[in-house]
C-alpha atoms as a PDB file:
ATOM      1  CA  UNK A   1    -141.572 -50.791 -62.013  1.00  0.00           C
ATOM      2  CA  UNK A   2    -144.367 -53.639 -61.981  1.00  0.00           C
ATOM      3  CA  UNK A   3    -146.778 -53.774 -65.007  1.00  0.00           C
ATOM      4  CA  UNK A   4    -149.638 -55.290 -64.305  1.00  0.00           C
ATOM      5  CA  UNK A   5    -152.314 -56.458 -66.976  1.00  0.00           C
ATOM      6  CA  UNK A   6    -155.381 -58.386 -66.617  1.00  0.00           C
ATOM      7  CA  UNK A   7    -157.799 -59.616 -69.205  1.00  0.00           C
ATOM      8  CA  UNK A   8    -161.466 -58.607 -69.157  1.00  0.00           C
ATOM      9  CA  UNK A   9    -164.112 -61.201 -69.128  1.00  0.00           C
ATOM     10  CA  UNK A  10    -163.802 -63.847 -66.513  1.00  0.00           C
ATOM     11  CA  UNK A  11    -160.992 -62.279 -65.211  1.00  0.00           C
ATOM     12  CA  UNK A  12    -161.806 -58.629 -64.028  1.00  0.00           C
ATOM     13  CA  UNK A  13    -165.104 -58.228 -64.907  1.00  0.00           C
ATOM     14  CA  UNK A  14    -167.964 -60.205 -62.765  1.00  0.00           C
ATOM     15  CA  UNK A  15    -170.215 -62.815 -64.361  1.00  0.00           C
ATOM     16  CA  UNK A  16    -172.414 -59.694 -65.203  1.00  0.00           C
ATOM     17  CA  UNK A  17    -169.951 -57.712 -67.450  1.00  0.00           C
ATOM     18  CA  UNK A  18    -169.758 -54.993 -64.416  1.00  0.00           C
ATOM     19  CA  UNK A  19    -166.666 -54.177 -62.240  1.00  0.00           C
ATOM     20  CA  UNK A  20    -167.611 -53.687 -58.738  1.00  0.00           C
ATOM     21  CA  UNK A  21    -167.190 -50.779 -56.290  1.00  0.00           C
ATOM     22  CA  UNK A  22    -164.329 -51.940 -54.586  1.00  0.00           C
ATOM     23  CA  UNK A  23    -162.312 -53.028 -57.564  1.00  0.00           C
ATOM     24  CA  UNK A  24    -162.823 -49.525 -59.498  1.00  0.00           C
ATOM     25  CA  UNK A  25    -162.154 -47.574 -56.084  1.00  0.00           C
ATOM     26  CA  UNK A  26    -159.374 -49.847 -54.954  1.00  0.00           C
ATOM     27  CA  UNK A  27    -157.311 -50.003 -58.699  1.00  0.00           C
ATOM     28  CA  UNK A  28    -158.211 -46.214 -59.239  1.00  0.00           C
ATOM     29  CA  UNK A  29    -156.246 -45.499 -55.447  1.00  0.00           C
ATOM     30  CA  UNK A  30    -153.426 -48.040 -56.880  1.00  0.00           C
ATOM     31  CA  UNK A  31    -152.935 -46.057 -60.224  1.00  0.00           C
ATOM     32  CA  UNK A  32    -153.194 -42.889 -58.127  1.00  0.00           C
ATOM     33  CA  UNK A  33    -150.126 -44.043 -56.085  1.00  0.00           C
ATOM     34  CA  UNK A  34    -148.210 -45.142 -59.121  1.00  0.00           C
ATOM     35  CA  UNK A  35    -149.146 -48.425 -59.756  1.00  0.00           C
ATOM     36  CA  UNK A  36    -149.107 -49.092 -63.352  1.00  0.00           C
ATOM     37  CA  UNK A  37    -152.082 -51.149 -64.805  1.00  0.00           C
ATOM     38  CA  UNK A  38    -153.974 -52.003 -67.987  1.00  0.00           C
ATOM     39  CA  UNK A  39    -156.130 -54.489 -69.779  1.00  0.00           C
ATOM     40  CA  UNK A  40    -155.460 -57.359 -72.580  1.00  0.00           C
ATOM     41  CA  UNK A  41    -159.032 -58.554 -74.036  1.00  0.00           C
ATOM     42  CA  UNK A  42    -160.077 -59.647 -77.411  1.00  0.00           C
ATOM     43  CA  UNK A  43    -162.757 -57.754 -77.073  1.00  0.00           C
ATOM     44  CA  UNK A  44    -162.744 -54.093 -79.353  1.00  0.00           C
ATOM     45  CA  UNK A  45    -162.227 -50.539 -77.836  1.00  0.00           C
ATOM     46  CA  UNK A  46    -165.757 -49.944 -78.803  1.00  0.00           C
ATOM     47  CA  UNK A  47    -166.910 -52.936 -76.955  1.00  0.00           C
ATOM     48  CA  UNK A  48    -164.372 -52.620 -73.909  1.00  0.00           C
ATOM     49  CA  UNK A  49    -164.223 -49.219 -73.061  1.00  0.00           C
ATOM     50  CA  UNK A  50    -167.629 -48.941 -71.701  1.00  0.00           C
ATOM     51  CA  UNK A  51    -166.585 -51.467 -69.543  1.00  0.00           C
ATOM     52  CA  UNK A  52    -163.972 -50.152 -67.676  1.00  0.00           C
ATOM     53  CA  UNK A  53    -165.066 -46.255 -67.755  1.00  0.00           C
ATOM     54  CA  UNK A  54    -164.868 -45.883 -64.058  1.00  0.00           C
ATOM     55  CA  UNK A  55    -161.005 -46.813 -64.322  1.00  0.00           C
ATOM     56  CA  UNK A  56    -158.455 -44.018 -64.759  1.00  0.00           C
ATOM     57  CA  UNK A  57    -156.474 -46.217 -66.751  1.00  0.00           C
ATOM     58  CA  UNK A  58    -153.326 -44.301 -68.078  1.00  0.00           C
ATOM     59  CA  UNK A  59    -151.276 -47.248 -69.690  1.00  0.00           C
ATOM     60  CA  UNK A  60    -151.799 -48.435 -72.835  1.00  0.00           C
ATOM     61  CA  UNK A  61    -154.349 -51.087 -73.695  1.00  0.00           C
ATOM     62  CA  UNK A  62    -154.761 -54.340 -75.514  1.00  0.00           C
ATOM     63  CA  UNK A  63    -157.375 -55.431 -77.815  1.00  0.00           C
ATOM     64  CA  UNK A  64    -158.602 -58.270 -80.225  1.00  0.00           C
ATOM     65  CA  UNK A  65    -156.043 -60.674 -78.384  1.00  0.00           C
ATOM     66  CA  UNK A  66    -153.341 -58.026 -79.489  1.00  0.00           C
ATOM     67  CA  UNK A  67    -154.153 -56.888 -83.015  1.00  0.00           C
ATOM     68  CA  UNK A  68    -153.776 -53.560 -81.749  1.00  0.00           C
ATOM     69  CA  UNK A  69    -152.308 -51.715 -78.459  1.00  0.00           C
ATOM     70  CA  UNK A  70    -154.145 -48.516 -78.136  1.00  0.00           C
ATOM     71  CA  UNK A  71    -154.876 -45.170 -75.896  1.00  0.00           C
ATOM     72  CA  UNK A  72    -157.293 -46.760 -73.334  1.00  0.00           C
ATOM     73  CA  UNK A  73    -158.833 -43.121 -73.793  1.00  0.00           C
ATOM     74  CA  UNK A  74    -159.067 -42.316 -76.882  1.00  0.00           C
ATOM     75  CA  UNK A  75    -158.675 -45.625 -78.926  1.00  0.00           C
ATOM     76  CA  UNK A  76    -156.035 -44.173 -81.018  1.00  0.00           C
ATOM     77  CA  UNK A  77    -153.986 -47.043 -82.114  1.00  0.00           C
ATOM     78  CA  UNK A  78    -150.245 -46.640 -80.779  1.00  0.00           C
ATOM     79  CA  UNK A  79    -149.296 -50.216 -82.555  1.00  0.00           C
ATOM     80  CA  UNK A  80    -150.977 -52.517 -85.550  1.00  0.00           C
ATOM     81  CA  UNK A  81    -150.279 -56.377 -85.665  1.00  0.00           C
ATOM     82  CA  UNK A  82    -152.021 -57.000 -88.898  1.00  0.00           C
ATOM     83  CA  UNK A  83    -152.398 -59.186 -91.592  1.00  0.00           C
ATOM     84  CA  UNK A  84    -150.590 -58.962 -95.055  1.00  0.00           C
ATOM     85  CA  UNK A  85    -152.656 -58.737 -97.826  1.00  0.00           C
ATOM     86  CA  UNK A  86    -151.453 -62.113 -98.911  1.00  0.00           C
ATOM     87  CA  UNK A  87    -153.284 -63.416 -95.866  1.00  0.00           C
ATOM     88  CA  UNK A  88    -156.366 -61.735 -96.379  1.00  0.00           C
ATOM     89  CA  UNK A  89    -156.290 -63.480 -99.665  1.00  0.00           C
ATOM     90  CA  UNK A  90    -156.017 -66.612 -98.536  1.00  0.00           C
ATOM     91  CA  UNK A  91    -158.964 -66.497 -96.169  1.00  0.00           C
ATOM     92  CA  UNK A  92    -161.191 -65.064 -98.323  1.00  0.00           C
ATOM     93  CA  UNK A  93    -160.220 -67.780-100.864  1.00  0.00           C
ATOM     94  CA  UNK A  94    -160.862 -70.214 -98.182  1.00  0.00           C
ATOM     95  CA  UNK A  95    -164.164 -68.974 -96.392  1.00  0.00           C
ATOM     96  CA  UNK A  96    -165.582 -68.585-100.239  1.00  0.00           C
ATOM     97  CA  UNK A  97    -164.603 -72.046-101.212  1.00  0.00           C
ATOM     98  CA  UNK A  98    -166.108 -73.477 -98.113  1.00  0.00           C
ATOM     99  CA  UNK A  99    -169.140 -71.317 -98.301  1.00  0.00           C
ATOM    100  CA  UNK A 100    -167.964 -70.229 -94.514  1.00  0.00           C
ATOM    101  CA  UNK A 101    -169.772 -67.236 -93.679  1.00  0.00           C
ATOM    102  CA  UNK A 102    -167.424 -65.253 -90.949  1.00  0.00           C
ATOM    103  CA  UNK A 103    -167.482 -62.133 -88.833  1.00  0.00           C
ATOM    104  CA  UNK A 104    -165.338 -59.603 -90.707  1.00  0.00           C
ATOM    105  CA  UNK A 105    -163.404 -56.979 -88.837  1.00  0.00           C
ATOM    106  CA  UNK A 106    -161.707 -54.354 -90.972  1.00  0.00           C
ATOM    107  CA  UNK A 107    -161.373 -50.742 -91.591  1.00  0.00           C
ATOM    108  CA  UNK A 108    -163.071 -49.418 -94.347  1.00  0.00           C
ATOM    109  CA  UNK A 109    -163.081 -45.444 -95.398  1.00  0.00           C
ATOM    110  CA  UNK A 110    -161.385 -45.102 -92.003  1.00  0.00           C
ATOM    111  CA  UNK A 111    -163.690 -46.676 -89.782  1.00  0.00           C
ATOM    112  CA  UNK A 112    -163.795 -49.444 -87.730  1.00  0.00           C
ATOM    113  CA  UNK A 113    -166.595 -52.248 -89.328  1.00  0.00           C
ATOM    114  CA  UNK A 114    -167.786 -55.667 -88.540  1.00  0.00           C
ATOM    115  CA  UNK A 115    -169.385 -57.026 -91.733  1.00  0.00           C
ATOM    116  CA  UNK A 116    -171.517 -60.565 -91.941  1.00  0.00           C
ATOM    117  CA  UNK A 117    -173.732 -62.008 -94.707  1.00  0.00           C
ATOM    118  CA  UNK A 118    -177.408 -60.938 -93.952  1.00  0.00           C
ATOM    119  CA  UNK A 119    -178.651 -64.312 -95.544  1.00  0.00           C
ATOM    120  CA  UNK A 120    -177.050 -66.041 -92.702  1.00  0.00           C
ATOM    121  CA  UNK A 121    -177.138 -64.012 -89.787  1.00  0.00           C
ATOM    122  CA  UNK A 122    -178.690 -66.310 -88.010  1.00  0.00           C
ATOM    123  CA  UNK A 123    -175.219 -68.228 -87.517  1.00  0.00           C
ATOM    124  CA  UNK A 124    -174.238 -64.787 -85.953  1.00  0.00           C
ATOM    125  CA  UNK A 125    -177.433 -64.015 -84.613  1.00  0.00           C
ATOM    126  CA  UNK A 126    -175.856 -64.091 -80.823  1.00  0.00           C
ATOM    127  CA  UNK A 127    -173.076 -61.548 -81.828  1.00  0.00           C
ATOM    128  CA  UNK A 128    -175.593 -59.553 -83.437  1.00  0.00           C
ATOM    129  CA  UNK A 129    -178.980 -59.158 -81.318  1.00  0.00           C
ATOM    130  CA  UNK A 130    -176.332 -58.278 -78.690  1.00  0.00           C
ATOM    131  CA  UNK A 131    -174.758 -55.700 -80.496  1.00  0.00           C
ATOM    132  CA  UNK A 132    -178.232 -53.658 -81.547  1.00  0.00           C
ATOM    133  CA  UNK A 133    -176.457 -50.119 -81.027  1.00  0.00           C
ATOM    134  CA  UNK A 134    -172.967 -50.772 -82.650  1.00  0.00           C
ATOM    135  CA  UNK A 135    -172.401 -48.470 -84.892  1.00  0.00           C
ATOM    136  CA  UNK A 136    -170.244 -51.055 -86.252  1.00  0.00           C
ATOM    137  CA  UNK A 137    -172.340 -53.526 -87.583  1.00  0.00           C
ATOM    138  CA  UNK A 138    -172.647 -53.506 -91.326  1.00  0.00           C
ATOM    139  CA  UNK A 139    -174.935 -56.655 -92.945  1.00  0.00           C
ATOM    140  CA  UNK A 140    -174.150 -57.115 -96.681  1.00  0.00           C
ATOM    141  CA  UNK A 141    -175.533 -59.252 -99.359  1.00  0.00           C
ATOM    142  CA  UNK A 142    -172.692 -60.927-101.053  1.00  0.00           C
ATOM    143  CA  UNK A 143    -168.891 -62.256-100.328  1.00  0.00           C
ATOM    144  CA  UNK A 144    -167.621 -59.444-102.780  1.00  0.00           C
ATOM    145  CA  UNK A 145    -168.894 -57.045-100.004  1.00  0.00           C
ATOM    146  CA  UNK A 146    -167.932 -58.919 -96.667  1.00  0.00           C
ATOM    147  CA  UNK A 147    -164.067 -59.110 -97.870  1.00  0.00           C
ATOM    148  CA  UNK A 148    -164.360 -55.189 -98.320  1.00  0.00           C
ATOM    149  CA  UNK A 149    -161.589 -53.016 -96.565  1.00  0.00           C
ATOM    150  CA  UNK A 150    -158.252 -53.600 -94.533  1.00  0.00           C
ATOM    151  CA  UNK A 151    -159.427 -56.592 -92.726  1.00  0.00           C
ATOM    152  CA  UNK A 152    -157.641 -57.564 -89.331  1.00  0.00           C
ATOM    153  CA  UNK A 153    -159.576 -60.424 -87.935  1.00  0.00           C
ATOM    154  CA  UNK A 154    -161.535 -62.989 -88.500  1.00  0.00           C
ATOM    155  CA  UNK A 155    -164.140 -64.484 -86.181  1.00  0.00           C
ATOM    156  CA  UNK A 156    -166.259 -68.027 -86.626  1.00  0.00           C
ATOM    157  CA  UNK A 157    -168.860 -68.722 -84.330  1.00  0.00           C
ATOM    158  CA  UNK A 158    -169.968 -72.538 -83.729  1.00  0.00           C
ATOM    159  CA  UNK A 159    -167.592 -73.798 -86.554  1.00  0.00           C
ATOM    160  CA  UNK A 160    -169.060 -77.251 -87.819  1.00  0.00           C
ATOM    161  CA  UNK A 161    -164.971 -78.391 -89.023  1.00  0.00           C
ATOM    162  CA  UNK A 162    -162.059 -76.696 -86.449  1.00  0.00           C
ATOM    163  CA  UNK A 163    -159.592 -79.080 -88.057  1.00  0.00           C
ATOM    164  CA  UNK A 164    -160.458 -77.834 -91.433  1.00  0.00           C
ATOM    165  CA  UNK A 165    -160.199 -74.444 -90.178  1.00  0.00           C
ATOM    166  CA  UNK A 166    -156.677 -75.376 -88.766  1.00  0.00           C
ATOM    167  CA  UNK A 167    -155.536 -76.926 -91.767  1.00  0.00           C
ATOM    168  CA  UNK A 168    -155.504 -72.947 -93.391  1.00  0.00           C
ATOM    169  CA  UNK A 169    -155.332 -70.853 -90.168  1.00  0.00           C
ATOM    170  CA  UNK A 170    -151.488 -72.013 -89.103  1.00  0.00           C
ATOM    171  CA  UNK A 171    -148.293 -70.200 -88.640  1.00  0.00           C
ATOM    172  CA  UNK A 172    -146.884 -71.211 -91.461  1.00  0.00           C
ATOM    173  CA  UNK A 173    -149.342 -69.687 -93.280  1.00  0.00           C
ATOM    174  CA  UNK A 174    -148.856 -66.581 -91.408  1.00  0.00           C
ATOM    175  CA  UNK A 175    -151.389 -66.523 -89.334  1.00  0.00           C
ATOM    176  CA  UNK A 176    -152.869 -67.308 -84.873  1.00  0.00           C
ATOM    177  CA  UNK A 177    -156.036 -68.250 -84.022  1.00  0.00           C
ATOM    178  CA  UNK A 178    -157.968 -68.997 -80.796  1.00  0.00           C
ATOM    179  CA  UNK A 179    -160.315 -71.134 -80.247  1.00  0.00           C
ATOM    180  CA  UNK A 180    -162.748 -71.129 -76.790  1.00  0.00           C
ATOM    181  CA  UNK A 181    -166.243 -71.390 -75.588  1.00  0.00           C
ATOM    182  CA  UNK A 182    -167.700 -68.274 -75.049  1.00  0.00           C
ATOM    183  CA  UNK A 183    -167.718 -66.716 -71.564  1.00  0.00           C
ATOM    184  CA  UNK A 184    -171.544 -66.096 -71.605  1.00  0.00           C
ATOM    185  CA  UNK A 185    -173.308 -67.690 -73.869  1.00  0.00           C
ATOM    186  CA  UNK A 186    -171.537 -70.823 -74.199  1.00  0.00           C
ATOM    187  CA  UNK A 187    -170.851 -71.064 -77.625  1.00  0.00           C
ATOM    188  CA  UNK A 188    -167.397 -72.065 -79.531  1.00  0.00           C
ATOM    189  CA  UNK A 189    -165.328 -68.955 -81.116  1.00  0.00           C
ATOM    190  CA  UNK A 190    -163.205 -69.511 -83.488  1.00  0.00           C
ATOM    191  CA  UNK A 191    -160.881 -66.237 -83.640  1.00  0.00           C
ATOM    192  CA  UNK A 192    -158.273 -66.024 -86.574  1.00  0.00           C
ATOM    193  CA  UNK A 193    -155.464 -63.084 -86.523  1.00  0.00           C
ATOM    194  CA  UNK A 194    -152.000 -61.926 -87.417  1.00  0.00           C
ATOM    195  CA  UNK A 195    -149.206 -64.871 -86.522  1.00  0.00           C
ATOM    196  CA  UNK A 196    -147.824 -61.371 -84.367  1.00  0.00           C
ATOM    197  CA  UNK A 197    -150.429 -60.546 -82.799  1.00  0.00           C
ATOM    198  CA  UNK A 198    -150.960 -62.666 -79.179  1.00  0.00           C
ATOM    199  CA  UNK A 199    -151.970 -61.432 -76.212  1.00  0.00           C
ATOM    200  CA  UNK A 200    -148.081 -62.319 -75.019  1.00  0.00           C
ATOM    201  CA  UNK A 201    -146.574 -59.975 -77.610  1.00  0.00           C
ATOM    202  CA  UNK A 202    -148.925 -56.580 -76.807  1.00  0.00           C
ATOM    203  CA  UNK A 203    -148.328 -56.938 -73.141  1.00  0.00           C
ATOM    204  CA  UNK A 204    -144.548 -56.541 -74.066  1.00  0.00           C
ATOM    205  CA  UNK A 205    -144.820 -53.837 -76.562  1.00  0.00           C
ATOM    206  CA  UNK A 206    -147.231 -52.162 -73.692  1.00  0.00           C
ATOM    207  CA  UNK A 207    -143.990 -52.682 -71.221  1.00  0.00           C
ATOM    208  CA  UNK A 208    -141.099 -51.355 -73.739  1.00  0.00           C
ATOM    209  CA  UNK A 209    -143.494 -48.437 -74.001  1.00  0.00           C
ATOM    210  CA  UNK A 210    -143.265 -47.704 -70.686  1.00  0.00           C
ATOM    211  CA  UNK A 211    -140.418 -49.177 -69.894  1.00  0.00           C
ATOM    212  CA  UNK A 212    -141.819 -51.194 -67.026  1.00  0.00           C
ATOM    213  CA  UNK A 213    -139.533 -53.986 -66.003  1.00  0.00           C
ATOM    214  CA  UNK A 214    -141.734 -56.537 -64.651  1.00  0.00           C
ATOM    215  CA  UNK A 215    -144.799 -58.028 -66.264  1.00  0.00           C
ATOM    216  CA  UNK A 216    -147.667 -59.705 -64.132  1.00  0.00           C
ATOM    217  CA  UNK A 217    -150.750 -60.876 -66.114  1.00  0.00           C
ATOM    218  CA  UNK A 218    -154.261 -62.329 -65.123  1.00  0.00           C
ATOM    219  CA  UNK A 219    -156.620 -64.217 -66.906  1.00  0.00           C
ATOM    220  CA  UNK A 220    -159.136 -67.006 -66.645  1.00  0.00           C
ATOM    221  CA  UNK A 221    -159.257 -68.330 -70.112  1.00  0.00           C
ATOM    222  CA  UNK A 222    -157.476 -70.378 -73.075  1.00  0.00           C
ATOM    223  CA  UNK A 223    -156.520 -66.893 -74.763  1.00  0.00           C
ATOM    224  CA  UNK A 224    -154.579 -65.688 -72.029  1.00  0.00           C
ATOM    225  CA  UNK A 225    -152.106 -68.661 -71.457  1.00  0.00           C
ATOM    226  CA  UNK A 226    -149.818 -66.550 -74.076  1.00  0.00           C
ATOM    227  CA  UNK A 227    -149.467 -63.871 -71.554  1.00  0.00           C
ATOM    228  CA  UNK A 228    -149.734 -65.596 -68.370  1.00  0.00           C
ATOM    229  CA  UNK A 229    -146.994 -67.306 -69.469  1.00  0.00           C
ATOM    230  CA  UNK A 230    -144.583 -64.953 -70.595  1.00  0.00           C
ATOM    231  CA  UNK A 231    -145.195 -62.637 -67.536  1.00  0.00           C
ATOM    232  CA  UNK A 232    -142.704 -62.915 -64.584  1.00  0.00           C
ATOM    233  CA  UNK A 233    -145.768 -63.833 -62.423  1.00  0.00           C
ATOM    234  CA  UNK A 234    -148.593 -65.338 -64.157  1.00  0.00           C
ATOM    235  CA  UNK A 235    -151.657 -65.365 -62.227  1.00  0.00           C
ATOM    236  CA  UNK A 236    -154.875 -67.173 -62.887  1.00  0.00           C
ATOM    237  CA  UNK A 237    -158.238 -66.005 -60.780  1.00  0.00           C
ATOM    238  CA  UNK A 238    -159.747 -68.557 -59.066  1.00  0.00           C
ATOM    239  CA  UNK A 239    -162.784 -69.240 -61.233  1.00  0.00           C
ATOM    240  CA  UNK A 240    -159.592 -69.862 -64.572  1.00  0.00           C
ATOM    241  CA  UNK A 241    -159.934 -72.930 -66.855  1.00  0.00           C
ATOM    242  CA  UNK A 242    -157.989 -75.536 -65.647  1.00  0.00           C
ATOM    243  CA  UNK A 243    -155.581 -75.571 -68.360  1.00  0.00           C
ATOM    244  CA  UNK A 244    -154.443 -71.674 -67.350  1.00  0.00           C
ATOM    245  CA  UNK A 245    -154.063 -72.813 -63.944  1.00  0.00           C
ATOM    246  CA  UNK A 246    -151.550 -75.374 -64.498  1.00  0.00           C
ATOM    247  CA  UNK A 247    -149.258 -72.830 -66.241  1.00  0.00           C
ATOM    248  CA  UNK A 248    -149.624 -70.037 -63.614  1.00  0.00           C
ATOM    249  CA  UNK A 249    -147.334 -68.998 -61.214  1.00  0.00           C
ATOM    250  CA  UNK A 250    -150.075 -67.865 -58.503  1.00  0.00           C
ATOM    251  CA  UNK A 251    -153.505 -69.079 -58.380  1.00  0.00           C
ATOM    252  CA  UNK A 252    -155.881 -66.040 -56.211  1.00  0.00           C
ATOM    253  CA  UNK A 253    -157.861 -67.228 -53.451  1.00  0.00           C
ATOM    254  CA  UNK A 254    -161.388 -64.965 -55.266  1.00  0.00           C
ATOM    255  CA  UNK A 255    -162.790 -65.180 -58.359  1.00  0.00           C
ATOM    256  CA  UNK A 256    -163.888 -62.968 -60.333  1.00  0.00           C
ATOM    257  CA  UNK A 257    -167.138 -62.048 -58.738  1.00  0.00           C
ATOM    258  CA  UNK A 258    -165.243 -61.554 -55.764  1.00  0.00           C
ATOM    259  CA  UNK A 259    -162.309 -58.615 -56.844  1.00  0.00           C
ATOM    260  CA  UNK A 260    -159.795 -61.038 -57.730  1.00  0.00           C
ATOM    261  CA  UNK A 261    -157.248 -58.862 -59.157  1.00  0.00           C
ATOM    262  CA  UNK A 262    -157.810 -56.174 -57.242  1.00  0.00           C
ATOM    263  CA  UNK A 263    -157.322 -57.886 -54.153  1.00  0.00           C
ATOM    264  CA  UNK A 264    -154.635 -59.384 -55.357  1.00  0.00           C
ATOM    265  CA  UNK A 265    -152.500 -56.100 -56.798  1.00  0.00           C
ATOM    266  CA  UNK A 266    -153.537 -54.335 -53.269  1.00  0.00           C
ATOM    267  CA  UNK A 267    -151.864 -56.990 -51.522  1.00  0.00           C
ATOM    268  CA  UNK A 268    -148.373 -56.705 -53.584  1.00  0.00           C
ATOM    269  CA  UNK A 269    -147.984 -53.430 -52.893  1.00  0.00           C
ATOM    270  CA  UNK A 270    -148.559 -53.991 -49.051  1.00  0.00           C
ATOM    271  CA  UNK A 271    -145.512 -56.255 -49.174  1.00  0.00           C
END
């Protein structure tokens, strides 16, 4: 059996964050018939799910560019690529001795927070003002406080020194990053996680769960050439970067305002 995945933004959702009427009626006829099919975004369950209500997803899901696989509906998570506590060290070492003032993701008294410095929101003032009703969203006053909890990711928006940033954030010092402009409002993210966590490992842990045995992934962007290139088919919508294009396997003839994956799945299974 075929597992197909597709990221989020750019890639299954339009330029307005919605899926449209054909895509949720055509997928949810797909899955109905068998067809398995999930998402892969960086995005949180909080911040996803809404998203892709509509869709009677029954696979596992992806999120924050495979930090976690989860339930897609009840956000229970099935499997944890996280940092070691030596690596949390390290980058709050880092971010303190550069007076870098980060989005903090961690869990803390067994919920889900995302903690920045008040005195500088304004360099996450984007994130933020879009974000009014997340629960989430916990403003402190000093670096003691934004380190607090299991952190699992880091995020830096408009960093003024990515090769500093790289100099820390590597491999070898156990951990990935990502770095892109911003699907909507343009700006640079600078997303630091587990060295295990990608995009390309979660899609495979999602397939030994189910014990699919074919992968094909779809994305648009510089986080998804992990998976898109570890699928047997990687396909890139026709809107994709052109970096993701060059390393896909099929390139769809819509975008994503035009049902691009849909389209595209629906025509496989016609074959």
């Amino acid at each position: 059996m075929t597992l197909y995945v597709t990221d989020l933004d750019g890639t299954l959702l339009r330029s307005d964050t919605t899926i449209s009427e054909y895509t949720v009626n055509t997928l949810n006829r797909l899955i109905d018939e068998g067809v398995m099919f999930t998402y892969a975004t960086a995005r949180s369950y909080v911040s996803a799910s809404p998203l892709v209500k509509k869709l009677n997803l029954r696979c596992p899901a992806v999120i924050f560019n495979g930090v976690f696989v989860v339930d897609p509906k009840t956000g229970e998570h099935l499997i944890e690529n996280i940092y070691s506590k030596e690596c949390q060290s390290l980058a709050r070492d880092f971010f303190v001795r550069e007076s870098i003032a980060p989005l903090v993701y961690s869990n803390i008294d067994g919920k889900e927070r995302v903690s920045y410095l008040e005195s500088r929101v304004e360099e996450v003032a984007n994130y933020v003002n879009s974000r009014k009703n997340d629960k989430r969203l916990r403003p402190v006053t000093s670096y003691d406080e934004l380190f607090d909890g299991d952190i699992f990711y880091f995020t830096v928006i408009d960093p003024q020194n990515v090769e500093l940033l790289d100099s820390v954030f590597t491999l070898e010092n156990g951990f990935a990053r990502n770095v892109q402009r911003d699907t909507y409002d343009d700006m640079i993210w600078y997303e630091i996680y587990d060295k295990n966590a990608s995009k390309a490992n979660a899609v495979l842990q999602v397939r030994d769960l189910i014990n699919a045995d074919k992968l094909v992934c779809f994305g648009d962007n510089f986080n998804d050439i992990s998976m898109v290139k570890e699928a047997d088919i990687g396909v890139a919508v026709e809107n994709a970067c052109e970096e993701l294009k060059a390393l896909s396997d099929v390139i769809t003839n819509s975008n994503n305002d035009d049902d691009g994956v849909a389209k595209y799945i629906d025509r496989q299974q016609e074959i």
